[in-house]
Every structure is written in C-alpha cells, then in structure tokens.
Protein backbone atom coordinates (compact mmCIF):
# COMPACT_ATOMS: atom_id res chain seq x y z
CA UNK A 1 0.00 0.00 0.00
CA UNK A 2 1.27 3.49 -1.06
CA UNK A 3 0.14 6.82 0.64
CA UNK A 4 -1.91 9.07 -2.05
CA UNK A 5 -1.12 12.70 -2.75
CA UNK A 6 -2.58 14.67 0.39
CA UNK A 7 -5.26 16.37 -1.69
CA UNK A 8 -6.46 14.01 -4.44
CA UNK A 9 -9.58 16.28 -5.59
CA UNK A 10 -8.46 19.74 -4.70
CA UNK A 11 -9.23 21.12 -8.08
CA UNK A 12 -12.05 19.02 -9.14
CA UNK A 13 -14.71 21.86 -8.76
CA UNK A 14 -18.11 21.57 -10.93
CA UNK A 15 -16.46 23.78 -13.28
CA UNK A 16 -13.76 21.48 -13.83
CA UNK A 17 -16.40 18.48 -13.65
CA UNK A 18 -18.93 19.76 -16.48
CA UNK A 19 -16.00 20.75 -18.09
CA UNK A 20 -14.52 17.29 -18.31
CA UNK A 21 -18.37 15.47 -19.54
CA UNK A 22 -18.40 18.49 -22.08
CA UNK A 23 -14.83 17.38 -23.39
CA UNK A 24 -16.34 13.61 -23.72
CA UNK A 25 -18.87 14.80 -25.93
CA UNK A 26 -22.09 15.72 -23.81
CA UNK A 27 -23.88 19.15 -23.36
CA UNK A 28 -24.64 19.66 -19.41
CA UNK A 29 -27.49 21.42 -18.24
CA UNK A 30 -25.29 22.84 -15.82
CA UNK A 31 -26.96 20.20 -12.85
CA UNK A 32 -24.54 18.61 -10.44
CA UNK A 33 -25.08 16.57 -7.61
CA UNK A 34 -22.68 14.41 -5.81
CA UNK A 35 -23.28 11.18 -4.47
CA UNK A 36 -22.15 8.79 -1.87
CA UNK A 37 -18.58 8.14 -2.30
CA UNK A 38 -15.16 8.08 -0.51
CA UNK A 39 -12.44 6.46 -2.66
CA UNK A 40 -13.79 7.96 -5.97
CA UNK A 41 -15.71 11.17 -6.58
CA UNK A 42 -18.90 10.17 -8.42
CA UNK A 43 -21.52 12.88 -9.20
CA UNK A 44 -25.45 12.65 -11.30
CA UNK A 45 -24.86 15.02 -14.27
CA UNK A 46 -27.62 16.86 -15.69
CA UNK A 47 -27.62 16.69 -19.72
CA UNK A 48 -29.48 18.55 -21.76
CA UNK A 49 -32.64 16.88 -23.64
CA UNK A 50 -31.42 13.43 -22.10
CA UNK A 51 -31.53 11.72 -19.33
CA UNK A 52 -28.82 12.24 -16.08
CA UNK A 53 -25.47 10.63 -16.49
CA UNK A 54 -23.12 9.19 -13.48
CA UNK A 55 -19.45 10.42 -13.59
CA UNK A 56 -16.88 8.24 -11.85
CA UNK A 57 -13.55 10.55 -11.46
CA UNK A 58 -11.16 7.73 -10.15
CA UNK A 59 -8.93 8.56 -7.22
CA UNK A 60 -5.35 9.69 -8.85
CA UNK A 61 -2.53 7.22 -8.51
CA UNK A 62 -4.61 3.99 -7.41
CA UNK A 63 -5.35 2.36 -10.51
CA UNK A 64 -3.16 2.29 -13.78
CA UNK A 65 -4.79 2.84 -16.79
CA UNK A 66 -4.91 -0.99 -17.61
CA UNK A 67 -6.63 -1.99 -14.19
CA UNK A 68 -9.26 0.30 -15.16
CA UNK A 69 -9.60 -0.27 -18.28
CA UNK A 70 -9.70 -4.38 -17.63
CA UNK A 71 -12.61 -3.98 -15.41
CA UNK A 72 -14.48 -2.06 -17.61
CA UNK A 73 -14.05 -4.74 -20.15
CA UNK A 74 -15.14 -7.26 -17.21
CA UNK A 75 -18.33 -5.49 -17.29
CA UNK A 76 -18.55 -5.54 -20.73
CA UNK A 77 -18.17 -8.82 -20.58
CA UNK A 78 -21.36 -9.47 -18.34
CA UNK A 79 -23.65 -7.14 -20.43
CA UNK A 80 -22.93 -9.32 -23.49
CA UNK A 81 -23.76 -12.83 -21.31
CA UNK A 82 -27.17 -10.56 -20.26
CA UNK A 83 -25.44 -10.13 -16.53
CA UNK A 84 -26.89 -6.87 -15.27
CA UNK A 85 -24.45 -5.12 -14.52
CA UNK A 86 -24.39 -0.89 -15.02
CA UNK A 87 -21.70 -0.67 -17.44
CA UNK A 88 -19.90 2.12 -18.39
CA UNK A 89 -20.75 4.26 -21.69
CA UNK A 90 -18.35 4.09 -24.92
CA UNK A 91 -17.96 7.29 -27.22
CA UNK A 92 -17.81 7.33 -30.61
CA UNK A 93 -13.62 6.70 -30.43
CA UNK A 94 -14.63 3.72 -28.71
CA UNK A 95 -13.34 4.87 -25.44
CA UNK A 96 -14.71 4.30 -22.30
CA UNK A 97 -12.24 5.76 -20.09
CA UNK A 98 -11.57 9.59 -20.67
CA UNK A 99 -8.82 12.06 -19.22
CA UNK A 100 -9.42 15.72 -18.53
CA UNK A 101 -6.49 18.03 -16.96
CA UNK A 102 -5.04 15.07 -15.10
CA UNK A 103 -8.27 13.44 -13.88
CA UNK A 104 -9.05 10.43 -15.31
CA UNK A 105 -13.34 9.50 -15.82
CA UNK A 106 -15.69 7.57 -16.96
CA UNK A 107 -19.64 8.08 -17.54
CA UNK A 108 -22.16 5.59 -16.58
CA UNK A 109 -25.96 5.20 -17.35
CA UNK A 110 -28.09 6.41 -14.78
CA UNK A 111 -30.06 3.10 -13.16
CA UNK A 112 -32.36 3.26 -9.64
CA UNK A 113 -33.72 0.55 -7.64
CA UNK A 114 -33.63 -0.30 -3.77
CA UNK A 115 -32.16 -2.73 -1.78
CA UNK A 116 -32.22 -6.26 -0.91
CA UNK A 117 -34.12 -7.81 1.41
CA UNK A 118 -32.52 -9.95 2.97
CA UNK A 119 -35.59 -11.77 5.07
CA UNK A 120 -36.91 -12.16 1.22
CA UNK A 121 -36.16 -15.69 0.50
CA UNK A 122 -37.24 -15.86 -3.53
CA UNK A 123 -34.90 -12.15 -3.75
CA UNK A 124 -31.96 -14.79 -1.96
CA UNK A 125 -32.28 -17.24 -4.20
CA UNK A 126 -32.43 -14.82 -7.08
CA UNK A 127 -28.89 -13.23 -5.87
CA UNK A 128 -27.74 -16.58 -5.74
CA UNK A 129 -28.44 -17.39 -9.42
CA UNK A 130 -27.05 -13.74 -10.60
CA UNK A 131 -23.64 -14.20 -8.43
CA UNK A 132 -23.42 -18.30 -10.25
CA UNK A 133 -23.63 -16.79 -13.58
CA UNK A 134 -21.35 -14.13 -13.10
CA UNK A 135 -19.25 -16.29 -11.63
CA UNK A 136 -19.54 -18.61 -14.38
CA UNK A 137 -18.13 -15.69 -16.99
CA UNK A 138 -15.80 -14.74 -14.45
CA UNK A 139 -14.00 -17.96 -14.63
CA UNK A 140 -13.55 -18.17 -17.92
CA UNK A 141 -10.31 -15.90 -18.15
CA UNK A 142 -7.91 -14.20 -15.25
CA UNK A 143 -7.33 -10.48 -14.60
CA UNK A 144 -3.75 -9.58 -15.64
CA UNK A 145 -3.88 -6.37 -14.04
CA UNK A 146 -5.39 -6.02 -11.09
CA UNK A 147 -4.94 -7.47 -7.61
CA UNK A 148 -5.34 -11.15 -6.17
CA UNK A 149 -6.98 -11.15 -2.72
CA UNK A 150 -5.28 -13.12 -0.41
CA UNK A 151 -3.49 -13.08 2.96
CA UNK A 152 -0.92 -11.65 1.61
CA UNK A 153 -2.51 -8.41 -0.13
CA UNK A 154 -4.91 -8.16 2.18
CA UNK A 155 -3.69 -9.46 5.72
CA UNK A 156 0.17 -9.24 6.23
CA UNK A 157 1.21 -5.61 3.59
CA UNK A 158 -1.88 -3.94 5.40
CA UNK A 159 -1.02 -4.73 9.11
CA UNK A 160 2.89 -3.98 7.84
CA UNK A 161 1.51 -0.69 6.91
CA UNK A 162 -0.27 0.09 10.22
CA UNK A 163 2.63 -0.36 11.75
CA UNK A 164 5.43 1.71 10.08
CA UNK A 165 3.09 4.61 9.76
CA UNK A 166 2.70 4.40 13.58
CA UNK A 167 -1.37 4.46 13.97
CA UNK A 168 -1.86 1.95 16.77
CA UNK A 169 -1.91 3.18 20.21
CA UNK A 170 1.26 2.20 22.02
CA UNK A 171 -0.44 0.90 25.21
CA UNK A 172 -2.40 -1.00 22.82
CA UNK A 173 0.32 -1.67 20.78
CA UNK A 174 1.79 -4.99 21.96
CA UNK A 175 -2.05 -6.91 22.49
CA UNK A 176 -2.88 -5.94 19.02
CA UNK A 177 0.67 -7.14 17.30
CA UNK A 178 -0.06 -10.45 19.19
CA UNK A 179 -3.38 -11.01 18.26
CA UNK A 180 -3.32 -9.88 14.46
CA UNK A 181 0.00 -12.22 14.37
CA UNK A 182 -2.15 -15.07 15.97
CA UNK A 183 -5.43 -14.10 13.42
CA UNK A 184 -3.21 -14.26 10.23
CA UNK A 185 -1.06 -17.58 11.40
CA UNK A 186 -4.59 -19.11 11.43
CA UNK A 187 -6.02 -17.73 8.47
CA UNK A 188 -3.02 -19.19 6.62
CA UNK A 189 -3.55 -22.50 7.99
CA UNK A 190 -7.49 -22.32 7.04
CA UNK A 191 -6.32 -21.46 3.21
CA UNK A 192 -3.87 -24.09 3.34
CA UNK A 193 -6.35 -26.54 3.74
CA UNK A 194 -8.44 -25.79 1.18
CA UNK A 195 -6.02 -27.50 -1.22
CA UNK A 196 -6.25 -26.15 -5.07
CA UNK A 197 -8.30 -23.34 -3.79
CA UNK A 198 -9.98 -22.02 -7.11
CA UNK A 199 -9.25 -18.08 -7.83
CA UNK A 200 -11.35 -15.78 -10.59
CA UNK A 201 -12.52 -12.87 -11.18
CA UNK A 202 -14.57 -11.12 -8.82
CA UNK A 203 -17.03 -8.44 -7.81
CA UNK A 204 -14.83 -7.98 -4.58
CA UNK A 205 -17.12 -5.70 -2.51
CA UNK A 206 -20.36 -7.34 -3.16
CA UNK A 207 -22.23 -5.64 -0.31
CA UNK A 208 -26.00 -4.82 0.01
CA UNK A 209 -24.97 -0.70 -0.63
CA UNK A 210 -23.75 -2.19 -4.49
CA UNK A 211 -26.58 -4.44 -4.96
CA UNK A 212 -30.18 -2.39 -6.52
CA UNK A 213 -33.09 -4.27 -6.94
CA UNK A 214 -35.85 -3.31 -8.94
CA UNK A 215 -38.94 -4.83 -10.95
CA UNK A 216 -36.49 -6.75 -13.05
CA UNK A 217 -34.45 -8.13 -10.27
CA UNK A 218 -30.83 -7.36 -9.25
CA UNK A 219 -28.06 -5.36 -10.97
CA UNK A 220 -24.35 -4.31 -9.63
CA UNK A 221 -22.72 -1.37 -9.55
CA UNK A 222 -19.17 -0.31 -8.66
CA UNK A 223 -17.09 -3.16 -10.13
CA UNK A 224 -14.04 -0.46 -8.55
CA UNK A 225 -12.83 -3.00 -6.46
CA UNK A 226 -12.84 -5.60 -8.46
CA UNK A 227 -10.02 -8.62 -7.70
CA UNK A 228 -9.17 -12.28 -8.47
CA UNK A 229 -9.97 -14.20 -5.33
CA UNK A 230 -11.91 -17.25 -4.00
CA UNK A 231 -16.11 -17.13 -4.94
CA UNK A 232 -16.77 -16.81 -1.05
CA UNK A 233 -15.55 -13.40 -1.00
CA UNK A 234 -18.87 -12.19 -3.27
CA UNK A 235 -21.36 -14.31 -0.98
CA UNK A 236 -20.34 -13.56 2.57
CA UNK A 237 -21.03 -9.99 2.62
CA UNK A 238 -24.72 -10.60 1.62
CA UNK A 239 -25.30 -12.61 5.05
CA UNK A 240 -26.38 -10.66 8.19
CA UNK A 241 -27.93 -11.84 11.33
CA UNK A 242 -27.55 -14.34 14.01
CA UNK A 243 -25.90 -17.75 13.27
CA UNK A 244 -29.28 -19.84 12.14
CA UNK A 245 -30.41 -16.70 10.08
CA UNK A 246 -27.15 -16.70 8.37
CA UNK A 247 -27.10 -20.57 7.43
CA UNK A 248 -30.32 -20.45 6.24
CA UNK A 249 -28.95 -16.95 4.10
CA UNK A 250 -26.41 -19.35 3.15
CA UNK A 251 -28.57 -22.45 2.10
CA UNK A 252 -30.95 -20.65 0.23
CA UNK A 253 -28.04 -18.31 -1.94
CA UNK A 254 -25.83 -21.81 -2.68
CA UNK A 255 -28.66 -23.21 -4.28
CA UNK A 256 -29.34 -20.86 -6.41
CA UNK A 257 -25.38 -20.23 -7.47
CA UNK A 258 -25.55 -23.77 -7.77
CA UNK A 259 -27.92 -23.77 -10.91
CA UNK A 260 -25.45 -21.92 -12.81
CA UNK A 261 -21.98 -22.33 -11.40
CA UNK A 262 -20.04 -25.43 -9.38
CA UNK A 263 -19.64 -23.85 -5.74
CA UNK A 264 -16.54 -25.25 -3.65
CA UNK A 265 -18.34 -26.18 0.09
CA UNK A 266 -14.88 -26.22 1.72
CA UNK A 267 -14.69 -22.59 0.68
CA UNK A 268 -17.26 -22.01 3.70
CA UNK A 269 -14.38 -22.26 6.42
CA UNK A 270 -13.00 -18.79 4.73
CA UNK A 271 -15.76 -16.89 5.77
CA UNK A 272 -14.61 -15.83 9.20
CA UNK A 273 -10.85 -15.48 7.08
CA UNK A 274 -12.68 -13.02 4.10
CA UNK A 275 -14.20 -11.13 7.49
CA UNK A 276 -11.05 -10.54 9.56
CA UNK A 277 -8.94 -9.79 6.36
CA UNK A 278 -12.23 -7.29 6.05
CA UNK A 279 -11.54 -5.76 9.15
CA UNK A 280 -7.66 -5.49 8.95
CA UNK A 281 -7.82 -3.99 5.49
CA UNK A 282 -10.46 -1.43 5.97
CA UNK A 283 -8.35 0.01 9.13
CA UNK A 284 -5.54 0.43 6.63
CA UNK A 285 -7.55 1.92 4.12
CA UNK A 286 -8.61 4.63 6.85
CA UNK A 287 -5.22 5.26 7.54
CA UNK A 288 -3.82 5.38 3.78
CA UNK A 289 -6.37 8.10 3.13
CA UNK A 290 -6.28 10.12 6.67
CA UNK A 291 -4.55 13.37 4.92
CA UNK A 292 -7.14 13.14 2.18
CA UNK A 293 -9.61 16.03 3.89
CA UNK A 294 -13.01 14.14 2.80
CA UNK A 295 -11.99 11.35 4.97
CA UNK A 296 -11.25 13.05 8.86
CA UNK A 297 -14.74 14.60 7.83
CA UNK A 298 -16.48 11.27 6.73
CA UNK A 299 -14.57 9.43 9.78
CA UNK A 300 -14.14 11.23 13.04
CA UNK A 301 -14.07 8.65 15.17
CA UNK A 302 -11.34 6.70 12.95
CA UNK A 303 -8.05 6.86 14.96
CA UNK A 304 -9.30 7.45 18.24
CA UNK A 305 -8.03 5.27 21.73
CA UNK A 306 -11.99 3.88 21.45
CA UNK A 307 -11.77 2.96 17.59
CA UNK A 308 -8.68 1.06 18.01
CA UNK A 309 -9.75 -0.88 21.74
CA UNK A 310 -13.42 -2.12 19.83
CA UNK A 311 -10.78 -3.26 16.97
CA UNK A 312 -8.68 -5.10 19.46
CA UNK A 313 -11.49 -6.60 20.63
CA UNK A 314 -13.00 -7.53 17.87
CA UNK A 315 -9.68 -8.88 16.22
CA UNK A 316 -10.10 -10.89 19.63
CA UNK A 317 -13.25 -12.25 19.05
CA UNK A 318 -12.74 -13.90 15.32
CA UNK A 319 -9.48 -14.84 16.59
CA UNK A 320 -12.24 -17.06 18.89
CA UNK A 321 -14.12 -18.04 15.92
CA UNK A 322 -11.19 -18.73 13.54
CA UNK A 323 -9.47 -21.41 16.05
CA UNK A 324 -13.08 -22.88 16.74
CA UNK A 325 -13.31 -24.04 13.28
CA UNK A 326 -14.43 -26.18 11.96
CA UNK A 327 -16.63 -26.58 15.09
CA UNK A 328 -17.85 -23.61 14.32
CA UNK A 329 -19.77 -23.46 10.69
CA UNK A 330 -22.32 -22.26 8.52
CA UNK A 331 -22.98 -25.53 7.32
C-alpha cells in the first residue's frame, strides 16, 4: 500500500467536472449533484434533452490505466452474457475511459432501484443465481492487471503498513501485534487446507450498498474493487444476522449459485478469514487516506483510543471463531 497525494480532488470543482463530460462529448445542463462516495468522486450530471449521467472521477494514482480499463471490459463482458451489470458508456472513439487536466473519468448510465431484502427468501435465491452466472463468466479468463486477494494483499502488507506509519496506540500496541499475528497464522492455515483453492474474477465488494433491486431483479454497480480471489468473498457480505439466520442466508443463496456455477463447500471455512482480512484492510484503508480532507470529515471517530480498543477486541473475538473451526460453521 502506497500513501496518495494529500489532496487528491483539490481542483475538481463543478467547473472542472462539467467541463470534463463536455470534453467527452455531452452538453450539461449545468446540474450537479454528488453522491455517496469516498475512494472515488462520483456525481449525477444533468444533460441537456437526455436523461442524467453518473461520472466516476477515479482517485489519482490507485489504478493504472490498464486496471481500469480491464474492469471495464469485465463489465462488458457481463452485459454481453445478459449479466446486469451498469456498465460504463463508450464514445464514438470507442473509449470508455476519458482524461481531462489530469483526472481520469468515466460516464455511466443512470439506473435506480432499492435494496435487498434480505428476510426475502425468492430475492436470496435470485442473488444466488445472478452471483453463479457471473461467476460462471468470471471464470472463464484471469485479470492480468489487477490485484489477487489473499493473505498476503490483504492481511500481512496492510497490518505492515499500520505499523510503520505508527497508527496503533502504544499501550495498545503490543495486544494488538499479538493477536493480528495469531489471526493471520490461522487464516493461513485455514487457506492451506483448502487444497487447489480455485481463484477468478470477482465483484470484490459485493455488499448490500452495491446491490439495486428493482422490478427486473438485481443489478451491480461499482465493479471499482474488483479482484481475483476465491467465490466466497462475493457471498459472505450478503449474510447478516444471528448464526441460524445466516445458514439459512447461506442455504438458500448456494442453491441458487448452484444452478449456474459449481460452488466449492470447503470454501465455507473462509468466511470468518474473508471477514477478519475485512476488518484489517479497511483500518488500513482509513489510515492510507487520513490526509485526504473528505476522509477526517467522513470518519471522526477513525483513529481514536476507542476505535482502536473495539478493533482489538474484535480482532479478539474472530481470533475465537477462527481457532473454533471447523466446530464452528455455517454448514
């Protein structure tokens, strides 16, 4: 992990924004409106006699030009299997990724819907059919640019980071070297053995905020994040509740990603490993971005003596969990 320039999007004011859709071809209406979103900046565009476009202005200095461009091609991808998944627009060039005064963008169609409902069990098994058949492209070729999620990328260089930069508390300092040394030891020996452990193409953040349901079903946004990795890591985040709620979660998704796509079952001892790998990576994340000033404002309570105790102790607790399997299952 490498620290960003302190102030990514200092410049990127709405002149500079309508600006930048005007140079890809589009007449604004001069309507702006940002939405929800830390790494990127992502704003609804007015355009006149049409229809609102999303703009995606990716963070400088995180992806290369390739990684972006190979998960835009991912998505392309999907929308020629019929995946639904919001893709992002071409111009006439043929270009989907566009570059004004050192910001790099791309424009997306415009598509609502809610969320899932999780207590909905025919909405479950419909996720579970749309996560086998992306899964099913997604297999069929390797990313050569982007990252692999593993221990490694996302256990042991984030923790490293945490460390040199100096963020943990020193009175806390020695419990939580001990217990994220103990929580990746494990998590090792639960990917070791999962012999031959299959890796593809993934989502990678396939959370209920990236999942919008509407009369046609579900369709994914924000393929940003986008790794290779083990299947799991697209399911797990969909699960909430206590431990019967989340098997039968589980039961009902696996059957339907089972229509369309083989699921591995020992891949269901990495749960609790995709989770804490979760929680060790997002602290970093905070941390890599701290000087950026939309983050301090988004996160106060990041960095603080109480944010890094309930981390301790959570760190604790899945260190519980991860040496209890595989007494301790969702299946």
């Amino acid at each position: 992990m490498t620290s960003d320039i302190q102030k990514p999007y200092e410049n990127l004011d709405p002149n500079l924004i309508l600006s930048a859709i005007e140079s890809a071809g589009f007449l604004c209406s001069g309507s702006l409106l940002a939405l929800n979103s830390y790494e990127n900046r992502v704003y609804q565009v007015g355009i006149e006699d049409s229809t609102p476009l999303i703009a995606k202005f990716y963070r400088p200095n995180r992806w290369s030009n390739e990684a972006i461009l190979e998960e835009h091609q991912f998505s392309f991808e999907l929308v020629e299997h019929e995946i639904p998944v919001i893709a992002p627009l071409i111009n006439a060039d043929g270009k989907s990724l566009h570059e004004y005064q050192n910001y790099r963008f791309a424009l997306f169609p415009r598509r609502g819907g809610h969320a899932l409902e999780q207590d909905n069990l025919d909405q479950l098994a419909w996720m579970g059919r749309f996560i086998g058949r992306l899964h099913a492209v997604a297999a069929c070729r390797p990313f050569q640019h982007r990252d692999t999620l593993n221990v490694q990328t996302h256990g042991y260089l984030p923790y490293q980071f945490l460390l040199k930069q100096d963020y943990i508390p020193a009175y806390l300092k020695a419990q939580y070297c001990e217990t994220v040394d103990a929580v990746l030891k494990r998590i090792d020996q639960l990917v070791a053995n999962v012999s031959d452990l299959k890796i593809i193409r993934l989502h990678g953040d396939c959370h209920l905020g990236n999942v919008l349901w509407n009369d046609a079903g579900p369709h994914i946004v924000d393929l940003d994040d986008a790794v290779m990795g083990p299947a799991i890591q697209d399911i797990w985040m969909l699960l909430s509740g206590d431990i019967m709620q989340t098997r039968l979660q589980l039961s009902i998704i696996l059957d339907g990603y089972n229509e369309f796509h083989d699921f591995d079952m020992r891949e269901l001892q990495l749960i609790e490993a995709m989770r804490t790998l979760r929680m060790i990576q997002y602290s970093a994340w905070l941390a890599n971005r701290w000087q950026d000033p939309a983050f301090p404002r988004a996160f106060p309570w990041f960095n603080t003596a109480h944010y890094w105790e309930e981390q301790l102790m959570n760190l604790k607790d899945q260190l519980m969990v991860l040496n209890d399997l595989p007494n301790y299952t969702f299946y």
